[in-house]
Structure formats: structure tokens, C-alpha cells
Protein backbone atom coordinates (compact mmCIF):
# COMPACT_ATOMS: atom_id res chain seq x y z
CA UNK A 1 -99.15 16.03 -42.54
CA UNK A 2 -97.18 15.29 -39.23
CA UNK A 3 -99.28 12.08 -39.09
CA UNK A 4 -98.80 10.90 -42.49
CA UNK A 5 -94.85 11.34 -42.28
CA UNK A 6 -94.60 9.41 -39.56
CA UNK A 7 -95.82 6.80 -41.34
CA UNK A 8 -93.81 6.94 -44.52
CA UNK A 9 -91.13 5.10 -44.94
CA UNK A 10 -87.43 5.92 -46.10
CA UNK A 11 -86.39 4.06 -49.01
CA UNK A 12 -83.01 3.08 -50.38
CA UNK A 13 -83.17 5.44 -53.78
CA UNK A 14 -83.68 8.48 -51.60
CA UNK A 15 -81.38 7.31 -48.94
CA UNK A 16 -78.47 7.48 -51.37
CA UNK A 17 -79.56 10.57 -53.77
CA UNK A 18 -79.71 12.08 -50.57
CA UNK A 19 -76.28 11.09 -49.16
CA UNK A 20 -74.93 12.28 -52.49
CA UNK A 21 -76.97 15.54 -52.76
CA UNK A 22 -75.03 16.68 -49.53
CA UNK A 23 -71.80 15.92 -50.16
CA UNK A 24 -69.77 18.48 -50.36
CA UNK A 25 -66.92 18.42 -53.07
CA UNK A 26 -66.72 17.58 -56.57
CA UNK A 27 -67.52 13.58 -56.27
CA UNK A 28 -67.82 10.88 -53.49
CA UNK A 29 -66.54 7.34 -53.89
CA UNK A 30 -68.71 4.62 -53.70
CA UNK A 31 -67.13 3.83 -49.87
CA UNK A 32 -67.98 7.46 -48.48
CA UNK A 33 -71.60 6.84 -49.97
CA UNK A 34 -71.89 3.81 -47.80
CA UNK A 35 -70.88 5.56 -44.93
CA UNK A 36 -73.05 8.36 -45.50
CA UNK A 37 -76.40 6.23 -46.45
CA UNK A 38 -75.86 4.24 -42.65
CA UNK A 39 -75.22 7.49 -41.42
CA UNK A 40 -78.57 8.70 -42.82
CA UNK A 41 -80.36 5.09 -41.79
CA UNK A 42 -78.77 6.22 -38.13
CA UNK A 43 -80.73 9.57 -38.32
CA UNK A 44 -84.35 8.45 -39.60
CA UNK A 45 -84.69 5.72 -37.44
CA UNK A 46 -83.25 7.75 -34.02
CA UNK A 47 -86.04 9.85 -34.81
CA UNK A 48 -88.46 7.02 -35.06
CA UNK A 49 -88.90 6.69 -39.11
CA UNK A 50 -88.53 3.65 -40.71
CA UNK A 51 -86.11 2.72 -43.29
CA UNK A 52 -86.74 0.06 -46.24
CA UNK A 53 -83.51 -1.36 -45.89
CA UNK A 54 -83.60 -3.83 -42.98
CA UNK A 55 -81.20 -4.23 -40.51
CA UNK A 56 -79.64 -7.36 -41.37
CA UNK A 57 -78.53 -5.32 -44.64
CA UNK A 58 -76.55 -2.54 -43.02
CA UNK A 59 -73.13 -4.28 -42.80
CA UNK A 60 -70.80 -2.43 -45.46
CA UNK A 61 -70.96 -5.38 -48.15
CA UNK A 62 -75.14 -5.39 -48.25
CA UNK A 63 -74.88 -1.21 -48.12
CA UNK A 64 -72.60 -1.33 -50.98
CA UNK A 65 -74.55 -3.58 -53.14
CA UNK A 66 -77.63 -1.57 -52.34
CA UNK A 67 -75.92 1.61 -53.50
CA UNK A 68 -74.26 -0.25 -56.91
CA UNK A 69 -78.07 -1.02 -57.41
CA UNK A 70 -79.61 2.34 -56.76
CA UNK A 71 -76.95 4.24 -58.85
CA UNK A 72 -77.74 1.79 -61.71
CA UNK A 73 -81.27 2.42 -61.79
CA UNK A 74 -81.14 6.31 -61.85
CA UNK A 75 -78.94 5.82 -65.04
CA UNK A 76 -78.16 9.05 -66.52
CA UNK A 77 -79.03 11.51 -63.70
CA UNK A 78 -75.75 9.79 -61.82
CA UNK A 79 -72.36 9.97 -63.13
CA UNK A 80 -69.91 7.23 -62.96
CA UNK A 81 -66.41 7.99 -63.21
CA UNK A 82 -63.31 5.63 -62.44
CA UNK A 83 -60.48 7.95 -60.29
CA UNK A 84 -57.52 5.86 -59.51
CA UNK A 85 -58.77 2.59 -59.49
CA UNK A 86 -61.79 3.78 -57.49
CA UNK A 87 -65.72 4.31 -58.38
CA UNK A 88 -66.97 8.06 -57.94
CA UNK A 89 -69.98 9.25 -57.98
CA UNK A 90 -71.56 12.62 -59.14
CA UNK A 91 -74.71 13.91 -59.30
CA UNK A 92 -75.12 15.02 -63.36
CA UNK A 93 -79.43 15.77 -63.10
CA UNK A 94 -79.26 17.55 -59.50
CA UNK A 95 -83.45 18.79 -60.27
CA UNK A 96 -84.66 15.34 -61.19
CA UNK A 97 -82.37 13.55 -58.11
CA UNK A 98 -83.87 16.45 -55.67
CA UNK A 99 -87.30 14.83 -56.52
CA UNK A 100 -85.80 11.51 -54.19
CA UNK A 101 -84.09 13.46 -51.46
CA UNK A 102 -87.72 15.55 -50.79
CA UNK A 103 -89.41 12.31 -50.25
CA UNK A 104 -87.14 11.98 -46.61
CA UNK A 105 -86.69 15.68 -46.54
CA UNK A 106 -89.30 15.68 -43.05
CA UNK A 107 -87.13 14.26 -41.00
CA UNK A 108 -84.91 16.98 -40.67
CA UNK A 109 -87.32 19.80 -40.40
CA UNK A 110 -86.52 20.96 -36.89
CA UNK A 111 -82.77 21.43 -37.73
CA UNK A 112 -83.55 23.44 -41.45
CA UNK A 113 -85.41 25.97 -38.88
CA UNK A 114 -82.68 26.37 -36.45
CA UNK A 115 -79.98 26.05 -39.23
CA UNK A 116 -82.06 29.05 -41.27
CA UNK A 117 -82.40 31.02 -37.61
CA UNK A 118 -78.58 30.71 -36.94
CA UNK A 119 -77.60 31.54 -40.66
CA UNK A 120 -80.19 34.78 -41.05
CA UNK A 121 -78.90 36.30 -38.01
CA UNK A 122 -74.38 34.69 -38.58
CA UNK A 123 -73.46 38.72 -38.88
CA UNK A 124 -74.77 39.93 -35.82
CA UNK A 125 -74.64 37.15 -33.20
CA UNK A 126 -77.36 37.76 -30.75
CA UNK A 127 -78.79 35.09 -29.34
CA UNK A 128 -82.16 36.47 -28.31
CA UNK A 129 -82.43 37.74 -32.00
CA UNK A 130 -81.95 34.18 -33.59
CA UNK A 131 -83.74 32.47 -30.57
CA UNK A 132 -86.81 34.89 -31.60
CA UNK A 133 -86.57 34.90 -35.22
CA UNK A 134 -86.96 30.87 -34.61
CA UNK A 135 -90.30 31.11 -32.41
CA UNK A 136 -91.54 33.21 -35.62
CA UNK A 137 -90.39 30.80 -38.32
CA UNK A 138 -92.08 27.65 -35.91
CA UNK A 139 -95.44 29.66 -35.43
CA UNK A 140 -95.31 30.90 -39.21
CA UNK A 141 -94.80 27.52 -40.65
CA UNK A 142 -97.83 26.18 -38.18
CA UNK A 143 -99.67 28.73 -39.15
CA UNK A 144 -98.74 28.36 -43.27
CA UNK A 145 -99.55 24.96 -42.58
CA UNK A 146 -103.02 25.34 -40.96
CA UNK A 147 -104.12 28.22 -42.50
CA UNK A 148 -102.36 29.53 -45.14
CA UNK A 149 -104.38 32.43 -46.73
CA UNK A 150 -104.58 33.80 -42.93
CA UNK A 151 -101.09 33.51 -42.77
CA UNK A 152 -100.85 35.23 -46.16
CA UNK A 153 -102.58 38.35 -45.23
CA UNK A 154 -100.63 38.75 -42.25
CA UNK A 155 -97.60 39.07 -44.29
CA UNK A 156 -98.95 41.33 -47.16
């Protein structure tokens, strides 16, 4: 699985569902999403993915056309609504968008198990606790991932 991640390649649809999946708030305007799809493009390829957008297209004007074009082809599972003379953007189908942001999801599996580690353990901040709990969620996953019924029994 490592392997065949590595070789997939980011492309622009789940670039921007993604950027708009995390934002926080009630909408994003179409300049945030620009910002937050080179953010993303930043991200991927630091960690050695590749992205479908090439580089020549990551000034502001080519990011915003790419994102007028994505938005337009999810139709209905994006809202569009004008605030104050500006374009915002909403998620309105969050399951069938989630189907796009899973497809870059990989790249950002190392910080989901030290994000998980730090939030499981937020009450009672002890740092060998959380630093353990993450060497179990590391060797579980490995082991999920290589042999999962194994894995399974341990559990049960």
C-alpha cells in the first residue's frame, strides 16, 4: 500500500474538496481556497507526492481558474453563494465530497497518529503516556495492515 501511494498522484478535484473540507467556519471565499489548495500543493510535494497541477499553474490567477473549474464540475455537492460582492464557497454533500479528500488522505498519515495520540491523552498531559499510546497505534496499524485477523484476535 505504502508503494502504491507513493505513486499516486494528487489531483486538482481533491486538492480543493480537501482545502474546503478543512476549513473551519461557515464558508471560505474563493481567495482563501486558493491559498489553501497551494498550501496543500506545498504539503504533498514536500513529502515527495506529486500533484496534477504543474508548477507553471500555481501563480494565484491559474489556482483560481483551476478552483472556478473544479467547483463547477462537482455541481450540486458545492454551494455557491455571493457575500458582499465576493464568491463563497460551502460544502452542501460533505459524504459524497469526502469520497475526493480520501483519495490524498495518505499523505498525512503520520500527523492523524500523533494528532489522535495528543488528543486521547489532552486531559491528562503525560508525555510518556501519549508518546506510548503512539508506538501502539504505529505497531497496531502495521500490524492491521499486514495481518489483520491476527491483529483482530489480539484485541478481542
Amino acid at each position: 500500500m505504502y508503494q502504491i501511494n507513493q505513486m499516486s498522484v494528487a489531483l486538482p478535484t481533491s486538492l480543493v474538496v480537501t482545502a474546503l473540507l478543512c476549513h473551519q467556519g461557515r464558508g471560505v471565499t474563493k481567495a482563501q481556497l486558493v491559498e489553501k489548495v497551494r498550501w496543500l500543493i506545498t504539503l504533498i510535494v514536500e513529502r515527495g507526492g506529486q500533484v496534477a497541477v504543474h508548477p507553471s499553474r500555481h501563480d494565484t490567477n491559474a489556482l483560481g481558474k483551476l478552483v472556478e473549474q473544479v467547483t463547477l464540475l462537482l455541481g450540486n455537492t458545492i454551494d455557491r453563494h455571493t457575500n458582499l460582492l465576493e464568491l463563497v464557497f460551502t460544502p452542501a454533500k460533505r459524504f459524497e465530497l469526502s469520497y475526493y479528500r480520501n483519495q490524498i488522505i495518505h499523505w498525512f498519515v503520520s500527523e492523524a497518529i500523533i494528532v489522535t495520540s495528543i488528543y486521547s491523552f489532552r486531559k491528562q498531559k503525560i508525555k510518556q503516556c501519549v508518546f506510548g499510546f503512539l508506538l501502539f497505534l504505529v505497531s497496531f496499524f502495521k500490524m492491521l495492515f499486514i495481518n489483520g485477523s491476527e491483529c483482530l484476535r489480539m484485541i478481542w
